[in-house]
C-alpha atoms as a PDB file:
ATOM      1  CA  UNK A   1      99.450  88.849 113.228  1.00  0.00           C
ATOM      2  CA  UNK A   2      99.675  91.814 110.653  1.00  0.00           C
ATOM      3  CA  UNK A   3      98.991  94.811 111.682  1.00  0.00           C
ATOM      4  CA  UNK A   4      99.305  98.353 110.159  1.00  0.00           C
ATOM      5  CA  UNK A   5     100.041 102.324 111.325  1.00  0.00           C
ATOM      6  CA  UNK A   6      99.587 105.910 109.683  1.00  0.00           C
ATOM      7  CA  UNK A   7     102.625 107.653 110.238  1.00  0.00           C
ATOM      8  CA  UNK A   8     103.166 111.544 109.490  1.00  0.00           C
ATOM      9  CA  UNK A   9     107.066 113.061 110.145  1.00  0.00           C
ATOM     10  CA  UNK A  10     107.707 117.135 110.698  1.00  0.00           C
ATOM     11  CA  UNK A  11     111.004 118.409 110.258  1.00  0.00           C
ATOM     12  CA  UNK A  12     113.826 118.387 107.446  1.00  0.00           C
ATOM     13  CA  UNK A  13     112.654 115.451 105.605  1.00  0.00           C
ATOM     14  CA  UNK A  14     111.573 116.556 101.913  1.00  0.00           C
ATOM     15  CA  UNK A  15     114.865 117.024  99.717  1.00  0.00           C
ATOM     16  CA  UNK A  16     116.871 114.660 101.920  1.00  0.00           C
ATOM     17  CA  UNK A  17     116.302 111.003 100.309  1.00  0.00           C
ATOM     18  CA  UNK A  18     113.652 110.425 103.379  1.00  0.00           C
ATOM     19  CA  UNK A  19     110.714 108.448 101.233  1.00  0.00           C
ATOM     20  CA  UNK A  20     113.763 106.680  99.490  1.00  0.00           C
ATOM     21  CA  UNK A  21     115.258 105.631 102.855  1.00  0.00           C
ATOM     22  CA  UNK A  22     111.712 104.963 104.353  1.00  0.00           C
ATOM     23  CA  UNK A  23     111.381 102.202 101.498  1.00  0.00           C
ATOM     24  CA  UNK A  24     114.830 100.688 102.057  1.00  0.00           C
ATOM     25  CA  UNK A  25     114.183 100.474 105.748  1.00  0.00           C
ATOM     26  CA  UNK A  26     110.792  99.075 105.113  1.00  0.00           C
ATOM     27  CA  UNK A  27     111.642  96.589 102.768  1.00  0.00           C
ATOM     28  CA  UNK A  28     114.932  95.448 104.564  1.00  0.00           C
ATOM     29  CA  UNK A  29     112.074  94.679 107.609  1.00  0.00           C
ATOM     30  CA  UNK A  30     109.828  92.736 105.545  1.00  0.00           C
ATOM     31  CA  UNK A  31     106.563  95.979 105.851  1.00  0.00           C
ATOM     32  CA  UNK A  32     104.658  96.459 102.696  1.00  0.00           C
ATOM     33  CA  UNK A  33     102.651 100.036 102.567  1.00  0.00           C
ATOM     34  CA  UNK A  34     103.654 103.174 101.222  1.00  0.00           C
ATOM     35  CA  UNK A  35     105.499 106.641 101.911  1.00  0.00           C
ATOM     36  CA  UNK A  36     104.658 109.744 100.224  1.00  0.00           C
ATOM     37  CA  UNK A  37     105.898 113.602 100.094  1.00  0.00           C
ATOM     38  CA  UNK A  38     102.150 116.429 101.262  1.00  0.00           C
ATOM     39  CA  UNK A  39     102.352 119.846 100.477  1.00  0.00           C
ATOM     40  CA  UNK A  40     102.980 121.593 103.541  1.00  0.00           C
ATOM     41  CA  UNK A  41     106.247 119.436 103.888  1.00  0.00           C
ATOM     42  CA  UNK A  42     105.914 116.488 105.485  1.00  0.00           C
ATOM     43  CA  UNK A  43     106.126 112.776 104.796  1.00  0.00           C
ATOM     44  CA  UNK A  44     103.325 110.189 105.426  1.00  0.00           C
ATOM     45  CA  UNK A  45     102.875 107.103 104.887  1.00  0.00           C
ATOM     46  CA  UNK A  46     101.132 103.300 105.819  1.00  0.00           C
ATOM     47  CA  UNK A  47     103.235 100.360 107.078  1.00  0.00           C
ATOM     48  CA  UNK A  48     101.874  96.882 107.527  1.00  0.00           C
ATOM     49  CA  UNK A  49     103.503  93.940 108.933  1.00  0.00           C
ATOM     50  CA  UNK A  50     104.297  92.395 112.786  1.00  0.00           C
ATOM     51  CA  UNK A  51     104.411  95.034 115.664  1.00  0.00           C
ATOM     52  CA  UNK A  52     107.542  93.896 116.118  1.00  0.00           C
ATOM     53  CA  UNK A  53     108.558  95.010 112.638  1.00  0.00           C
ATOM     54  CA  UNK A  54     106.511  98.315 112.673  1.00  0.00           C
ATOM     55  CA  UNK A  55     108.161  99.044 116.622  1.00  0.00           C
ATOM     56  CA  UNK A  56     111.705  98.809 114.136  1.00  0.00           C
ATOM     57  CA  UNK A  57     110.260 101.105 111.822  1.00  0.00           C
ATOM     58  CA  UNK A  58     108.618 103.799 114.288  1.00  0.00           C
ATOM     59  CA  UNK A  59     112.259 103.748 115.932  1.00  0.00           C
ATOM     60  CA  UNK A  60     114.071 104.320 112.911  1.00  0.00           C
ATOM     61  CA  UNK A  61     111.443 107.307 112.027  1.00  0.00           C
ATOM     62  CA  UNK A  62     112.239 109.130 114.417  1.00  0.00           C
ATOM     63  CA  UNK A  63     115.138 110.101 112.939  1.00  0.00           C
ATOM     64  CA  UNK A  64     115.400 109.102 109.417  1.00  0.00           C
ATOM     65  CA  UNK A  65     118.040 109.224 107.275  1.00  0.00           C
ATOM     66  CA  UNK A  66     121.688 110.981 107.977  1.00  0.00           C
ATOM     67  CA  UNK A  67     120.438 114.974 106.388  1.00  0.00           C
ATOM     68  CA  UNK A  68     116.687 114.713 107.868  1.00  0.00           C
ATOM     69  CA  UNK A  69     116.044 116.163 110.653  1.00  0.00           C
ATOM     70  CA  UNK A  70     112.696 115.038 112.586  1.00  0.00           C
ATOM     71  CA  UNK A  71     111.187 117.694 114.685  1.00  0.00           C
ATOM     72  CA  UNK A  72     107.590 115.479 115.492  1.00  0.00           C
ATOM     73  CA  UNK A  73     106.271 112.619 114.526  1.00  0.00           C
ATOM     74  CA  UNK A  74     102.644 110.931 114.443  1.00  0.00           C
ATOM     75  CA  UNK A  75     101.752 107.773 114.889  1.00  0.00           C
ATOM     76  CA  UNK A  76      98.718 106.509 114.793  1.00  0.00           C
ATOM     77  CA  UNK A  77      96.447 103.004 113.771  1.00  0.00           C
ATOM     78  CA  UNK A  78      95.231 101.643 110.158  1.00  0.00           C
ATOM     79  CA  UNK A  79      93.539  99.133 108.515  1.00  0.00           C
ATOM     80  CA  UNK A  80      95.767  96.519 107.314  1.00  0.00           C
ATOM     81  CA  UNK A  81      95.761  95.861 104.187  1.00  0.00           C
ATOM     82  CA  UNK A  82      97.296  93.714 101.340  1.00  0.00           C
ATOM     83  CA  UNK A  83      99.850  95.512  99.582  1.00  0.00           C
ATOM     84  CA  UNK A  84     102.341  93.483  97.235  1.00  0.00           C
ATOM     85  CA  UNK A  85     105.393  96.123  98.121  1.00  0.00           C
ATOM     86  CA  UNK A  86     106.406  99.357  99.867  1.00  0.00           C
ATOM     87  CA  UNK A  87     106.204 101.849  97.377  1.00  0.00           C
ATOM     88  CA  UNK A  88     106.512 105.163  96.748  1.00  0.00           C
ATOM     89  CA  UNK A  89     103.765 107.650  95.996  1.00  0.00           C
END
């Protein structure tokens, strides 16, 4: 069963290769979706795949890559949808 979550990360994580490192992960765990840079400095983004998958992903977000540092982040429910990739926006 697919599935899909909105997730939104606070901290050190524009300037530090997090949206590039969010793809990787994603990809390397089989999620389609998307991962994108707001304003105010933080990252958010969709995932869809197994909750198995997206439990891999939420674990990994909580800390991102090796210079981020994650002060909060937000997860919450979405509409699945089909997406061909995990891309950046």
């Amino acid at each position: 069963m697919r599935t899909a979550i909105h997730f939104q990360v606070t901290g050190r994580v524009q300037g530090v290769y997090f949206r590039a490192s969010t793809q990787a992960k994603a990809r390397d765990l089989g999620l389609t979706g998307w991962v994108c840079n707001l304003p105010d400095g933080q990252v958010e983004g969709v995932a869809c795949g197994s909750p198995k998958q997206l439990d891999q992903l939420v674990a990994w977000l909580h800390q991102g890559p090796p210079q981020a540092q994650v002060t909060h982040l937000e997860i919450a429910p979405a509409e699945a949808e089909d997406w061909a990739d995990f891309e950046i926006r």
